[in-house]
Protein backbone atom coordinates (compact mmCIF):
# COMPACT_ATOMS: atom_id res chain seq x y z
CA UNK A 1 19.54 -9.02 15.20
CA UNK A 2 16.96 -8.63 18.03
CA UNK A 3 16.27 -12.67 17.82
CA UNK A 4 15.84 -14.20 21.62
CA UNK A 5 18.77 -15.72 22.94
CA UNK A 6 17.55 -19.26 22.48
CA UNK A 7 17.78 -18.87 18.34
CA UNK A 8 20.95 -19.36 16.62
CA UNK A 9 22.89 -16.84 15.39
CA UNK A 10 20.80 -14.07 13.54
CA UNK A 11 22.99 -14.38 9.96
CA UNK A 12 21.71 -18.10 10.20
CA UNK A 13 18.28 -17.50 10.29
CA UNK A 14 18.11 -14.73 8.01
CA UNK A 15 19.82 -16.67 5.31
CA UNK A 16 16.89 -19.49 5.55
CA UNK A 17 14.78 -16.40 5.80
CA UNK A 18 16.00 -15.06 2.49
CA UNK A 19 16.61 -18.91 0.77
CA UNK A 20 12.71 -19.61 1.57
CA UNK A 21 11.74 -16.13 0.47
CA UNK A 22 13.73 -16.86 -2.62
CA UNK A 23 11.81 -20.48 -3.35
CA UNK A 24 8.61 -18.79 -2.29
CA UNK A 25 8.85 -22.08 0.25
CA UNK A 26 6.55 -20.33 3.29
CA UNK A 27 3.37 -19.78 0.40
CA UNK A 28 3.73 -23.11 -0.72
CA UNK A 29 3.36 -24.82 2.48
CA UNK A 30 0.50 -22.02 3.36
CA UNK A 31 -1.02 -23.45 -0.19
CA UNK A 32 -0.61 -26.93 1.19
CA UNK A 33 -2.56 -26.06 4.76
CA UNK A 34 -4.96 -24.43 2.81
CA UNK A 35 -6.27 -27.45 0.58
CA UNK A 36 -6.02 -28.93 3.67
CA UNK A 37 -8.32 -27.04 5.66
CA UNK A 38 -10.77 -26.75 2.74
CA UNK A 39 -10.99 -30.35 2.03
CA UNK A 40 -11.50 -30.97 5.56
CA UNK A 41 -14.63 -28.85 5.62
CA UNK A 42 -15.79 -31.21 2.49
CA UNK A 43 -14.89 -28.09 0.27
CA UNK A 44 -12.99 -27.97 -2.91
CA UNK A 45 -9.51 -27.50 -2.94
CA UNK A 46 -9.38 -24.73 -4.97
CA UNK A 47 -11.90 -21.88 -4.73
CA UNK A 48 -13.90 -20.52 -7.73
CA UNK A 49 -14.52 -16.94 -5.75
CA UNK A 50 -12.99 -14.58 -3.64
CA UNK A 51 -13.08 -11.04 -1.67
CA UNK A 52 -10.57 -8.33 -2.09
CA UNK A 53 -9.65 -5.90 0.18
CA UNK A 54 -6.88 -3.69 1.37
CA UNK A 55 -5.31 -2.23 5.18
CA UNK A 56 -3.21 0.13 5.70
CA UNK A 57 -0.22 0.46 8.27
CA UNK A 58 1.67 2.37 9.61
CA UNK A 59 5.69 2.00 8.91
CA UNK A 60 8.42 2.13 11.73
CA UNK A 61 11.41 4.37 10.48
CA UNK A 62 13.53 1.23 8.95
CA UNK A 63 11.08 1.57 6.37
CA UNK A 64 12.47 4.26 3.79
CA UNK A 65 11.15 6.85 1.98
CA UNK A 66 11.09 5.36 -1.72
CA UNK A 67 8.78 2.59 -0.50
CA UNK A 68 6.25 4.25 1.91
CA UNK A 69 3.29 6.65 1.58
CA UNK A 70 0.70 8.55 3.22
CA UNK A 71 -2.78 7.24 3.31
CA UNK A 72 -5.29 10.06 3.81
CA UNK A 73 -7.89 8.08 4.03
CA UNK A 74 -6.79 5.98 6.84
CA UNK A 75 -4.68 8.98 7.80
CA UNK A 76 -1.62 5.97 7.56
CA UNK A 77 2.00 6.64 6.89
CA UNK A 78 3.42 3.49 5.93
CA UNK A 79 2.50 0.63 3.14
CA UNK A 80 -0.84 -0.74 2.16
CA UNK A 81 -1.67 -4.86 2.35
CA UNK A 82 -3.89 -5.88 -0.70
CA UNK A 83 -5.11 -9.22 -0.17
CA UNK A 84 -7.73 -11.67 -2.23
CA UNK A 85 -9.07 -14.72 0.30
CA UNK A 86 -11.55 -17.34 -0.09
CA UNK A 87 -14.92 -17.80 0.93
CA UNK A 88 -13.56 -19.39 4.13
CA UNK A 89 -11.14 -16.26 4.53
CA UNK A 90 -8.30 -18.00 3.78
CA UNK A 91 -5.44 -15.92 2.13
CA UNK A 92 -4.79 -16.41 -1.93
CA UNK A 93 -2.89 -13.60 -2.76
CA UNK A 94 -1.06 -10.41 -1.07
CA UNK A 95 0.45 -7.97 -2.84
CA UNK A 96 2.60 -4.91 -0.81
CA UNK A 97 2.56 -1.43 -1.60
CA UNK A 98 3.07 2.40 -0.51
CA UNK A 99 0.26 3.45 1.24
CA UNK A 100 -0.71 6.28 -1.19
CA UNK A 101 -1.29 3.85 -3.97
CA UNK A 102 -5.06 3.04 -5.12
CA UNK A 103 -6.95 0.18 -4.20
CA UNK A 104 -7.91 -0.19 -7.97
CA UNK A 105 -4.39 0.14 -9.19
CA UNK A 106 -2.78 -3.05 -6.82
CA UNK A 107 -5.69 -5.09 -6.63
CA UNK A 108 -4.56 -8.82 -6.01
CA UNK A 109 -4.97 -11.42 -9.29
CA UNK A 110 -6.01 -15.15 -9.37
CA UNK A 111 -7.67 -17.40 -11.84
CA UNK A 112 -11.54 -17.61 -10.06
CA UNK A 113 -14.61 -17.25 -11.43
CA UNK A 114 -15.82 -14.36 -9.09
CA UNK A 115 -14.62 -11.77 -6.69
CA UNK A 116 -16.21 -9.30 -4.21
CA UNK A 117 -15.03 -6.21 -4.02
CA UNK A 118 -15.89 -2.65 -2.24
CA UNK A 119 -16.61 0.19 -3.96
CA UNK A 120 -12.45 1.79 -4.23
CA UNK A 121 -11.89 -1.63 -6.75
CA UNK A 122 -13.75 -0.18 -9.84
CA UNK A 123 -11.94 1.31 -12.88
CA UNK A 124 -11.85 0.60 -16.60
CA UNK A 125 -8.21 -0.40 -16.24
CA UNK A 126 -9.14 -2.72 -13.34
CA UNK A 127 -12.56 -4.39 -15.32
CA UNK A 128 -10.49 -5.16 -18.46
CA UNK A 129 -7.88 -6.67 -16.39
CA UNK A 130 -10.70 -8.90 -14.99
CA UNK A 131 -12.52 -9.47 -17.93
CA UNK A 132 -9.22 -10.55 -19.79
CA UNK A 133 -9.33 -13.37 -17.41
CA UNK A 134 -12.72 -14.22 -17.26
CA UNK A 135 -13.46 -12.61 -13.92
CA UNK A 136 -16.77 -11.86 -12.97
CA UNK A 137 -16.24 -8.81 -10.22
CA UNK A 138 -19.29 -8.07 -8.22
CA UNK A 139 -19.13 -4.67 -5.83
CA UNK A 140 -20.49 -4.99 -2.38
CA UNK A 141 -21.93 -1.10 -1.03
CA UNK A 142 -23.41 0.00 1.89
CA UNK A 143 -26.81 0.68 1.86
CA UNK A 144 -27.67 4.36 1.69
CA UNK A 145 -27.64 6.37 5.13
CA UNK A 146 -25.47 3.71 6.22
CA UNK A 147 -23.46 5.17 9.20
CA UNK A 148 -20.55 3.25 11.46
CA UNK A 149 -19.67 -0.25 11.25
CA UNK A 150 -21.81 -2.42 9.63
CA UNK A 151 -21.33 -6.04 8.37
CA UNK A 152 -21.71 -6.55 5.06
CA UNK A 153 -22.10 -9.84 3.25
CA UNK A 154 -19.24 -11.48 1.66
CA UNK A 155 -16.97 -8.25 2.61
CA UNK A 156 -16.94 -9.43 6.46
CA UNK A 157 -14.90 -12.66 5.65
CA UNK A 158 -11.74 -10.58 4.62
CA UNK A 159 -12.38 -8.06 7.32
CA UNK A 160 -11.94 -10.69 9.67
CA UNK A 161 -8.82 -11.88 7.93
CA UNK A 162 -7.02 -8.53 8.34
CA UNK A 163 -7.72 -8.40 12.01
CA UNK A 164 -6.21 -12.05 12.00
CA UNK A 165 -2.97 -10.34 10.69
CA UNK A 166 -3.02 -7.27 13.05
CA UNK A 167 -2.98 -9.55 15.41
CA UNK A 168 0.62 -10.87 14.49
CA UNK A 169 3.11 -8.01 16.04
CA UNK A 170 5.18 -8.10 12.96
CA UNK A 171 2.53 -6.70 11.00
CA UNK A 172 0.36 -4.44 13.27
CA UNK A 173 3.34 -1.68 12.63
CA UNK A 174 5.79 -2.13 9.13
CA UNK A 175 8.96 -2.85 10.31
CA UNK A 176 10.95 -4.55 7.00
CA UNK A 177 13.25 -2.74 5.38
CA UNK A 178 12.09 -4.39 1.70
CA UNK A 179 8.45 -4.92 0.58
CA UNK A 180 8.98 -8.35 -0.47
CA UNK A 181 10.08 -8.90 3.60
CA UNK A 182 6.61 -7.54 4.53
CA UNK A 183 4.84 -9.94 1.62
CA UNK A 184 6.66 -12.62 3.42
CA UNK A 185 5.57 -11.59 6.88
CA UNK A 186 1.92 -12.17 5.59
CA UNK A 187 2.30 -15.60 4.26
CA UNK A 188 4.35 -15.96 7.47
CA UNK A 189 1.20 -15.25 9.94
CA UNK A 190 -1.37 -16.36 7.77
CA UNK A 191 0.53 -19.84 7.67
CA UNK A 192 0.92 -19.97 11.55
CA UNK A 193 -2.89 -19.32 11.97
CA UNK A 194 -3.97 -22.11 9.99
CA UNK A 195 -1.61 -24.71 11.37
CA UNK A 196 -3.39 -23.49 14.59
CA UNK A 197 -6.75 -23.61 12.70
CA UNK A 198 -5.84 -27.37 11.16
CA UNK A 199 -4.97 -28.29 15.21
CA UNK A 200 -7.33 -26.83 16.98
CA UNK A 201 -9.72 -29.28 14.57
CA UNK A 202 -8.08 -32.35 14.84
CA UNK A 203 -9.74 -34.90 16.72
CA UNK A 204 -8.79 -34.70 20.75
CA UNK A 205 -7.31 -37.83 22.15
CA UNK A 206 -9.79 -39.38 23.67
CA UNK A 207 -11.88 -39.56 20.26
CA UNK A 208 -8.56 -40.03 18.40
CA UNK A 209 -8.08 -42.88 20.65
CA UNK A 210 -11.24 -44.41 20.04
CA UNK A 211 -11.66 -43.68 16.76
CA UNK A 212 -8.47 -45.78 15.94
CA UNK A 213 -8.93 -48.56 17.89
CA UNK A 214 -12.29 -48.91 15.96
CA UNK A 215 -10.16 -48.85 12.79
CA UNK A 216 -7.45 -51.07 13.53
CA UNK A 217 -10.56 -53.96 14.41
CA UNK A 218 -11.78 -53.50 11.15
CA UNK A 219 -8.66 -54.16 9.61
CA UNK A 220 -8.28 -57.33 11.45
CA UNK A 221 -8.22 -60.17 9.13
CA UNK A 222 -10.14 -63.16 10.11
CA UNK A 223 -10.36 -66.64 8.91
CA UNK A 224 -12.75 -66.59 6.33
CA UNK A 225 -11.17 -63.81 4.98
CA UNK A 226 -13.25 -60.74 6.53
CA UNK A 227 -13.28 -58.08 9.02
CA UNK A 228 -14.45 -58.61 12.47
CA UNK A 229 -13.34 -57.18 15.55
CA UNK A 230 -10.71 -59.36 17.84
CA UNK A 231 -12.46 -60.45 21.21
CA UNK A 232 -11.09 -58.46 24.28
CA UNK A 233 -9.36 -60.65 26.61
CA UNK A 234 -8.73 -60.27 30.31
């Protein structure tokens, strides 16, 4: 209801809110960037590992009390993000919870071969679940004395991930009234950063330019049959 004057009416948009939501349309088109943006970088389109990790956030009081907890950890009233990414740091899965809820009891599932993990993602519940599926989980610790922030290898790719999402106002502070809003909000950002990502990539014009006009020469028939760039005329 808050929408800037320039949208249409907010029952509109919520209702193709709520129809994509329903069609889980916004993860397929992130799914669609994604391949994208790994193919691009002459990577598979599908990953065979990932890292897991979890933030916590604080909720706004729209958020009720049936769906919100307190994280003392984090010292975080509010709901907990778990998400799985690729080696690149794009997102694969998110899952939405209160933020009292375990790491190793919401931990994000997808058919890969490997996952990194911190030390909260261990548990015989958890390993079974990821041996059942043939997933090897390998735990990434600090070294001992370790004090502060420290970058750690394979962990720092998610890390940077969840700072991507703080960044998107919607989620730095829970504002939806319904979990499956906030998993939406996710795919939502995460989808907005990679169209940025898959621009900010694309050839500028200049090169663009050039770059076609050096294709459509080669596709220039000639005639014995083969393709030679036209002569320029003046």
């Amino acid at each position: 209801m808050a929408l800037p004057i320039d949208f249409p009416n907010w029952r509109a948009v919520y209702d193709f809110f709520r129809r994509w939501r329903a069609y889980d349309y916004v993860r397929e088109l992130h799914e669609r960037l994604r391949r994208s943006a790994r193919q691009r970088r002459q990577r598979r389109a599908e990953p065979s590992a990932g890292i897991i990790d979890s933030q916590s956030v604080d909720a706004s009081e729209t958020v009720g009390e049936d769906c919100r907890g307190y994280d003392g950890g984090k010292a975080r009233d509010g709901r907990k993000r778990h998400v799985l990414t690729d080696g690149e740091g794009h997102l694969l899965e998110v899952t939405v919870t209160p933020a009292d809820v375990h790491d190793s009891k919401a931990a994000p599932g997808r058919l890969v071969k490997l996952v990194w993990v911190d030390t909260a993602y261990q548990g015989s519940a958890l390993a079974e679940a990821f041996a059942r599926h043939g997933v090897k989980v390998e735990v990434v610790r600090r070294l001992d004395g370790q004090r502060g922030f420290t970058v750690l290898a394979r962990r720092w790719v998610v890390e940077r991930m969840l700072s991507w999402l703080s960044r998107s106002r919607r989620l730095n502070r829970d504002h939806e009234r319904r979990t499956a809003h906030h998993e939406q909000m996710v795919w939502w950002a995460a989808s907005i950063r990679l169209t940025r990502r898959l621009a900010r990539d694309a050839p500028r014009w200049p090169e663009k330019r050039a770059h076609d006009c050096l294709r459509r020469r080669a596709e220039q028939p000639t005639a014995l049959g083969t393709s030679q760039p036209r002569a320029s005329s003046v």
